[in-house]
C-alpha atoms as a PDB file:
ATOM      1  CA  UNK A   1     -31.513 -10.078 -14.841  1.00  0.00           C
ATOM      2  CA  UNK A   2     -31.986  -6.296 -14.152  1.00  0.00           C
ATOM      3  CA  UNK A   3     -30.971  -4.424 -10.843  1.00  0.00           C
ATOM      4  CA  UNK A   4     -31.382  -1.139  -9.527  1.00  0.00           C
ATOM      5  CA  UNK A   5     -28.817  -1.430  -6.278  1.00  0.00           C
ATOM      6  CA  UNK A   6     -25.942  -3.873  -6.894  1.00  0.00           C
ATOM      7  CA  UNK A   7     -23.762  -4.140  -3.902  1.00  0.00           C
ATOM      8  CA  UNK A   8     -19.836  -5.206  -4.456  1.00  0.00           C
ATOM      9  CA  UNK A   9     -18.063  -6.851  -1.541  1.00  0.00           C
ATOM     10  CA  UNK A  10     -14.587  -8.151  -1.017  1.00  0.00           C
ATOM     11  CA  UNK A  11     -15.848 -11.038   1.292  1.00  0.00           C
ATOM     12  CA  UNK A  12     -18.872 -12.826   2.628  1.00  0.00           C
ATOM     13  CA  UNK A  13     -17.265 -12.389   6.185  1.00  0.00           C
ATOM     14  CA  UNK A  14     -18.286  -8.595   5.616  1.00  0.00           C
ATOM     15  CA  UNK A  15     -21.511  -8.896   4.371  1.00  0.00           C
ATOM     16  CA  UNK A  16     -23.645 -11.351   4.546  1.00  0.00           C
ATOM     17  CA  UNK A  17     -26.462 -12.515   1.577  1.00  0.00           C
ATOM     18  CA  UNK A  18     -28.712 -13.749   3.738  1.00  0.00           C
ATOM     19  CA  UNK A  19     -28.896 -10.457   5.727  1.00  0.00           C
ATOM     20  CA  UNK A  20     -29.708  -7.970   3.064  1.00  0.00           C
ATOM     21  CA  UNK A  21     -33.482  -6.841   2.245  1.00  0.00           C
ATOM     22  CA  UNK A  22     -34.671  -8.889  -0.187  1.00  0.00           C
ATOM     23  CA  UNK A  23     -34.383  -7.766  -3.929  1.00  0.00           C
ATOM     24  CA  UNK A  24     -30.972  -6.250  -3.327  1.00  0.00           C
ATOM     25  CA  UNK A  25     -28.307  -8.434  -5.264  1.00  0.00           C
ATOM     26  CA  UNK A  26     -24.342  -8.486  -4.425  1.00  0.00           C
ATOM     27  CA  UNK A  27     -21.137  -9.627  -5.470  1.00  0.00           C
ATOM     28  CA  UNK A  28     -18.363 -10.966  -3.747  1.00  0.00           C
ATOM     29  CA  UNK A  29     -15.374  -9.513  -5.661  1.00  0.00           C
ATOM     30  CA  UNK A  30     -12.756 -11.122  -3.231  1.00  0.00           C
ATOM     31  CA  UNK A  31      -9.359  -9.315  -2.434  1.00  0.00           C
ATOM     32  CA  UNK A  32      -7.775  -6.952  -4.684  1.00  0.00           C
ATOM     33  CA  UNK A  33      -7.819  -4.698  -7.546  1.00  0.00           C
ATOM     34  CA  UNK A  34      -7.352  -7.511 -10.162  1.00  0.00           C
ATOM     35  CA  UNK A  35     -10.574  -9.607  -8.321  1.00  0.00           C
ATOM     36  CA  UNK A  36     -12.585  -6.137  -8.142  1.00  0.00           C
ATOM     37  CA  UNK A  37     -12.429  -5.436 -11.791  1.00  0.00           C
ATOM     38  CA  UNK A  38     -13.559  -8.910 -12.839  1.00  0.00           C
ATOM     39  CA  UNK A  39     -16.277  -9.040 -10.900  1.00  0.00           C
ATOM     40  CA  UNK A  40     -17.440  -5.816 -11.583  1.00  0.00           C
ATOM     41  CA  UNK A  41     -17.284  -6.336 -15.343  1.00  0.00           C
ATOM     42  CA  UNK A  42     -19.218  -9.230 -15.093  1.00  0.00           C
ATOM     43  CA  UNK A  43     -21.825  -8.065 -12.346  1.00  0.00           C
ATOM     44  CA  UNK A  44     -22.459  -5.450 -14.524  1.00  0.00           C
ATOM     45  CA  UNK A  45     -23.192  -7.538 -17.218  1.00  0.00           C
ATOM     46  CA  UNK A  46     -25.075 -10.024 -15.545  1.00  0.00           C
ATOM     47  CA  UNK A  47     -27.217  -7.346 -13.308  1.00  0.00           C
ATOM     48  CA  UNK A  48     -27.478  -3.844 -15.855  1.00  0.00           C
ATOM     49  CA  UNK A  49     -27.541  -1.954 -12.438  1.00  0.00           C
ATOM     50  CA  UNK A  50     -28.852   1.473 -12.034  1.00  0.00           C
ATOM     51  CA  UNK A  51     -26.426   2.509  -9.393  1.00  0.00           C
ATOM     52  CA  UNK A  52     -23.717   0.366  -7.654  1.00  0.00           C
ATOM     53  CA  UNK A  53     -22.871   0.398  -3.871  1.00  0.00           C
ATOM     54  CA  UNK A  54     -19.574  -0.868  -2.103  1.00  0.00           C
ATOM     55  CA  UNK A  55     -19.215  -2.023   1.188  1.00  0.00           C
ATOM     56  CA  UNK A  56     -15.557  -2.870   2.759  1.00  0.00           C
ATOM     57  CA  UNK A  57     -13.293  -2.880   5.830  1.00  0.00           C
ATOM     58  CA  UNK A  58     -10.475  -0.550   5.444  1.00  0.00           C
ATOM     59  CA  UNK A  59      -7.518   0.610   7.883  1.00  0.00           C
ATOM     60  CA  UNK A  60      -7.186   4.088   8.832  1.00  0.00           C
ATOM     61  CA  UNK A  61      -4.259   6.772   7.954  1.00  0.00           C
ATOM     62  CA  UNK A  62      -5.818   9.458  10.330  1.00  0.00           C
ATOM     63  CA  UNK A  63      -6.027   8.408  13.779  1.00  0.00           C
ATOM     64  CA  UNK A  64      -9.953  10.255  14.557  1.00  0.00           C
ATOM     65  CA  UNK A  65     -11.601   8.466  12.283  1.00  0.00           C
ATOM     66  CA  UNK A  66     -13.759   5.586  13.546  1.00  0.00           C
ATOM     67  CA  UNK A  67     -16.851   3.686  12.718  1.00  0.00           C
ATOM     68  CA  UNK A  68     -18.703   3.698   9.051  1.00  0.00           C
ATOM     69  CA  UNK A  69     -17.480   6.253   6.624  1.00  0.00           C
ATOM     70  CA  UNK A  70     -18.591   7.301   3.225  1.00  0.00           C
ATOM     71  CA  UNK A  71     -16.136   7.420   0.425  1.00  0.00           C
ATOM     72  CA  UNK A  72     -15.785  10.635  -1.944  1.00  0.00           C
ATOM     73  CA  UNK A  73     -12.846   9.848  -3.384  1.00  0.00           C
ATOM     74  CA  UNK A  74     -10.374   7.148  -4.019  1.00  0.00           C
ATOM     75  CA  UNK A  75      -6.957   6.801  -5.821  1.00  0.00           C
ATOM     76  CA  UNK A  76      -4.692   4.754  -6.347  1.00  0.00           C
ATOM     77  CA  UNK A  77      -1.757   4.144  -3.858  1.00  0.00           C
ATOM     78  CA  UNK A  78       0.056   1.234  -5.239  1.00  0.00           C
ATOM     79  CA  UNK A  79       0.648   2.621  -8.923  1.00  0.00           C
ATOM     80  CA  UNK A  80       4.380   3.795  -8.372  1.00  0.00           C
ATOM     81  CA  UNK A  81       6.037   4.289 -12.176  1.00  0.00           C
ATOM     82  CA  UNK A  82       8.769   7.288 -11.343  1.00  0.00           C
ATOM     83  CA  UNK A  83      10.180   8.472 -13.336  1.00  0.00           C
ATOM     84  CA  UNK A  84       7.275   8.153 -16.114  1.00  0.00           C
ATOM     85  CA  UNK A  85       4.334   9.441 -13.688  1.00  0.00           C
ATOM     86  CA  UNK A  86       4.091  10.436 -10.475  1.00  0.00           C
ATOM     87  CA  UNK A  87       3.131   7.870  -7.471  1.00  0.00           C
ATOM     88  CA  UNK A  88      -0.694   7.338  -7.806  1.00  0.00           C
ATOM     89  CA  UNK A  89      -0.757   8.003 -11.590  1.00  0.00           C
ATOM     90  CA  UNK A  90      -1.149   5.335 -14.551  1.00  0.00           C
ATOM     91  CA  UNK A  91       1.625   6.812 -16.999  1.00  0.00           C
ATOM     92  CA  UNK A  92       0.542   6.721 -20.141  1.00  0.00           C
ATOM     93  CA  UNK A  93      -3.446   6.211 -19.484  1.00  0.00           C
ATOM     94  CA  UNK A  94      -6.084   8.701 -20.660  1.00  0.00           C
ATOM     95  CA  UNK A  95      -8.622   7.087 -17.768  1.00  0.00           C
ATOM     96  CA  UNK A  96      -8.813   9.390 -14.698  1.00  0.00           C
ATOM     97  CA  UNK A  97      -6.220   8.890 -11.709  1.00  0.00           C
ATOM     98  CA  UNK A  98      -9.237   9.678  -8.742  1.00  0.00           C
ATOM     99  CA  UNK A  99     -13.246   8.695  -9.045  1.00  0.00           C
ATOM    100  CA  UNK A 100     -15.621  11.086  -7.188  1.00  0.00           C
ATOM    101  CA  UNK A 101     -18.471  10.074  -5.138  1.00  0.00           C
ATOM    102  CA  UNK A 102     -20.750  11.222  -2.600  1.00  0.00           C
ATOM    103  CA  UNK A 103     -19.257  11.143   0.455  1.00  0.00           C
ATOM    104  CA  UNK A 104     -16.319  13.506   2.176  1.00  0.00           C
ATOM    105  CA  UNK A 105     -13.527  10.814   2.830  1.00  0.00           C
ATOM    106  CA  UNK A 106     -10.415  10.045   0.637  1.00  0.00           C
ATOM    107  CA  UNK A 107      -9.587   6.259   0.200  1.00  0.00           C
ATOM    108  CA  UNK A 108      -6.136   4.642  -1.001  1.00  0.00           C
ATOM    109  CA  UNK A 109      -6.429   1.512  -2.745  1.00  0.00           C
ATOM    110  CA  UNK A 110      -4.039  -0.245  -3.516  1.00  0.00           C
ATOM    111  CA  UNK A 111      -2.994  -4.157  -3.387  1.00  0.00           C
ATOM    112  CA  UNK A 112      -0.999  -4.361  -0.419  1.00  0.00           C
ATOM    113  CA  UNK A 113      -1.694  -4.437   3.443  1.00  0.00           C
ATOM    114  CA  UNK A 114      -1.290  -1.657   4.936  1.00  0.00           C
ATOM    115  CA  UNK A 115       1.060  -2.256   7.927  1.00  0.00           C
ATOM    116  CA  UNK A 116       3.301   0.661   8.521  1.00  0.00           C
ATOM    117  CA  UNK A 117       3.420   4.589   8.313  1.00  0.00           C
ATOM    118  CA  UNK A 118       3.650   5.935   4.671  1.00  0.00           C
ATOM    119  CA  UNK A 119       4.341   9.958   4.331  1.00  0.00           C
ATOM    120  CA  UNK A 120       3.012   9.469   0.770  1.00  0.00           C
ATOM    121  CA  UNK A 121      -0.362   8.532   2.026  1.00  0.00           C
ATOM    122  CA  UNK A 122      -0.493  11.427   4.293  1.00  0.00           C
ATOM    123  CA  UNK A 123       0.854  14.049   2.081  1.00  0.00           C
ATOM    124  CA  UNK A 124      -2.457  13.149  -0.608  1.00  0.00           C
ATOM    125  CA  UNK A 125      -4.561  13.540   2.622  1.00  0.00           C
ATOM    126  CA  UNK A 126      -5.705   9.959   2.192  1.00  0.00           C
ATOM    127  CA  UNK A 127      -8.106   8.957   5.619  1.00  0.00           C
ATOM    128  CA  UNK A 128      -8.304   5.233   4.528  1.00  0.00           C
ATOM    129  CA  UNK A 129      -6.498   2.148   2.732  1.00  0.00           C
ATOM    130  CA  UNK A 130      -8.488  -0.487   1.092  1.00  0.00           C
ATOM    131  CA  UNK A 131      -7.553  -2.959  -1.641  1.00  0.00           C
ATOM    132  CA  UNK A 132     -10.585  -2.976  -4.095  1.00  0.00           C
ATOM    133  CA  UNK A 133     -12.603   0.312  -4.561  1.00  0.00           C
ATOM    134  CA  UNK A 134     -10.241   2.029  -7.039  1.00  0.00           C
ATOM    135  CA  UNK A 135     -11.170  -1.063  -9.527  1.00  0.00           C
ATOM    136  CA  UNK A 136     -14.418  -0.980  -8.614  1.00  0.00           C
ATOM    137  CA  UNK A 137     -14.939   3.041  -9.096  1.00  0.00           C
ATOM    138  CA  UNK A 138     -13.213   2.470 -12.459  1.00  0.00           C
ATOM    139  CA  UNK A 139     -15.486  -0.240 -13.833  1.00  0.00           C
ATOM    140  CA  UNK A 140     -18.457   2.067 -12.607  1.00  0.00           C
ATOM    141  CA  UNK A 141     -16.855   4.819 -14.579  1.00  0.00           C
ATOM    142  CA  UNK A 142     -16.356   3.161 -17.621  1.00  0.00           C
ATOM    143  CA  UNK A 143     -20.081   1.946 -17.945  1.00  0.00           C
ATOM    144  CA  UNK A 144     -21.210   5.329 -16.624  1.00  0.00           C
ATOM    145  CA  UNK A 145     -22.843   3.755 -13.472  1.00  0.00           C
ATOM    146  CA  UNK A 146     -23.335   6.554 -10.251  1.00  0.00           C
ATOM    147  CA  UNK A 147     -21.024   4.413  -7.503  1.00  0.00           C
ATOM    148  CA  UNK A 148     -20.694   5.010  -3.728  1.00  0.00           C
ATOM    149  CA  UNK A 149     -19.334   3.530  -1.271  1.00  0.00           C
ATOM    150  CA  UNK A 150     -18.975   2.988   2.656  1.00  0.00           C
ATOM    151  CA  UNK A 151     -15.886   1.376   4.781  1.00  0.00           C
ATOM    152  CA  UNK A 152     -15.628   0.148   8.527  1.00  0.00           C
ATOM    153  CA  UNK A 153     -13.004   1.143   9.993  1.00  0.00           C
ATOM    154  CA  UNK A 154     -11.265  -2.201  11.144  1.00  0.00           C
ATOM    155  CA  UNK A 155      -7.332  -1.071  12.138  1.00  0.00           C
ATOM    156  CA  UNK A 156      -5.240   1.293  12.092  1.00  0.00           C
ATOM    157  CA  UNK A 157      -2.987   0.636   9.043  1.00  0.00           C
ATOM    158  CA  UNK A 158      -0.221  -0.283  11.743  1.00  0.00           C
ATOM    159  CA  UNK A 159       1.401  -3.838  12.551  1.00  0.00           C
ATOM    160  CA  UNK A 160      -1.201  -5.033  14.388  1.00  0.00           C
ATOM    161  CA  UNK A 161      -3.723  -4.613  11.278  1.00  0.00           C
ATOM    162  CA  UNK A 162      -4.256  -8.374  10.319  1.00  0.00           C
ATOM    163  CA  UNK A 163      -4.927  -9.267  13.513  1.00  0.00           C
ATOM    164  CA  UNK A 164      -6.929  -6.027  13.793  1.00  0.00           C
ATOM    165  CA  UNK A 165      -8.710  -6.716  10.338  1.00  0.00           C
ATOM    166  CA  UNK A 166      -9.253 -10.257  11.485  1.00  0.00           C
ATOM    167  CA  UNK A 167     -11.327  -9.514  14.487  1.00  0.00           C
ATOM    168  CA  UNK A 168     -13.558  -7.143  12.857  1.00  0.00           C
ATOM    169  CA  UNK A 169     -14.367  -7.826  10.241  1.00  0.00           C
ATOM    170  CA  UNK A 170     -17.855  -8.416  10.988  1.00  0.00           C
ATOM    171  CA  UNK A 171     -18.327  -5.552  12.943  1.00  0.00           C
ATOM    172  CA  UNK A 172     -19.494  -3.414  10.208  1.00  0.00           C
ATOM    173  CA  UNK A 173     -22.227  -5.441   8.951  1.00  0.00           C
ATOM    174  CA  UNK A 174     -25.770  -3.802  10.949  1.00  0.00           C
ATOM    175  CA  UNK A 175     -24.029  -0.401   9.943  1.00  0.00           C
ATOM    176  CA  UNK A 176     -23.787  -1.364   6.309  1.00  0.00           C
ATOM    177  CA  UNK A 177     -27.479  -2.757   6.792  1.00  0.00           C
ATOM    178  CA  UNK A 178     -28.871   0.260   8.200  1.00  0.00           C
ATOM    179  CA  UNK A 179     -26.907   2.504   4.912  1.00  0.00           C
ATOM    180  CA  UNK A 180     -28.806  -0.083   2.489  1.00  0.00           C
ATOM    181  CA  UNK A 181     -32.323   0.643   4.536  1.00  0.00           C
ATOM    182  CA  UNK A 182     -31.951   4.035   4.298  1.00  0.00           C
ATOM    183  CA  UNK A 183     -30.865   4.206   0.593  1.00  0.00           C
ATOM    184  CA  UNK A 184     -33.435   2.113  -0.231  1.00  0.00           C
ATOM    185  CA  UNK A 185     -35.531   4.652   1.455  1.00  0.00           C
ATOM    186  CA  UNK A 186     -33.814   7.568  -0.726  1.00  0.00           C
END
């Protein structure tokens, strides 16, 4: 089965099948790196997509932000090997340590919650914390798919952020919708 648009999301509770145009496939990856690259690996194989598109809640390092945000670049913020690399770099690894994409906002992923202030985080200028696009970015890479992706802003990376998360999760979905309608437009 061939695709041009595959969409990869964490959880139905984000995005919902039924809801997308028809002829537009997606994933659900579940939570985390580990999940991410799995399913991305085997979406890809399954679907030979042109182009893949991810969709996600994420919490938010700068306090501004708000709403539906495209990503332009993402590292990761959980790889921490000092003394043998630097916090966000895979020591020993030829792969890049960032994916670029189309949009203007930088994205930490990483497989933690985010539920507390971290100067590393701001230092890197990171705007948002999610736990699956650096996998998914990666996959992309590797199979020399174009990737892009958009997050809802759900909390504020603070320790109210599961509850936060919890509540909105949803929220994002008619943005997301009207981001597929107008790529598929593009």
């Amino acid at each position: 089965m061939k695709t041009e648009l595959l969409i990869i999301t964490a959880l139905e509770s984000e995005l919902k099948r039924e809801a997308l145009p028809s002829g537009v496939e997606i994933v659900y990856s579940g939570v985390g790196k580990i999940n991410a690259a799995i399913t991305s690996i085997k979406a890809i194989h399954q679907y030979s997509p042109k182009r893949i598109l991810n969709f996600g809640t994420v919490g938010k390092i700068k306090s501004e932000l708000q709403g539906l945000l495209e990503i332009g670049k993402v590292i990761q913020r959980d790889m921490d090997t000092e003394p043998l690399a630097p916090r966000g770099s895979t020591p020993f690894c030829t792969r890049p340590q960032e994916y670029v994409s189309t949009g203007q906002f930088i994205c930490g992923s990483g497989d933690s919650f985010v539920t507390a202030y971290d100067p590393w985080l701001h230092s890197r200028g990171v705007d948002v914390v999610d736990m699956e696009l650096f996998a998914i970015a990666a996959i992309a890479h590797d199979h020399h798919i174009p990737w892009q992706s958009f997050k809802y802003i759900t909390d504020e990376a603070n320790e109210n952020s599961g509850d936060d998360w919890q509540s909105k999760v949803n929220h994002g979905q008619d943005l997301y919708l009207a981001q597929i309608k107008d790529i598929l437009r593009n």
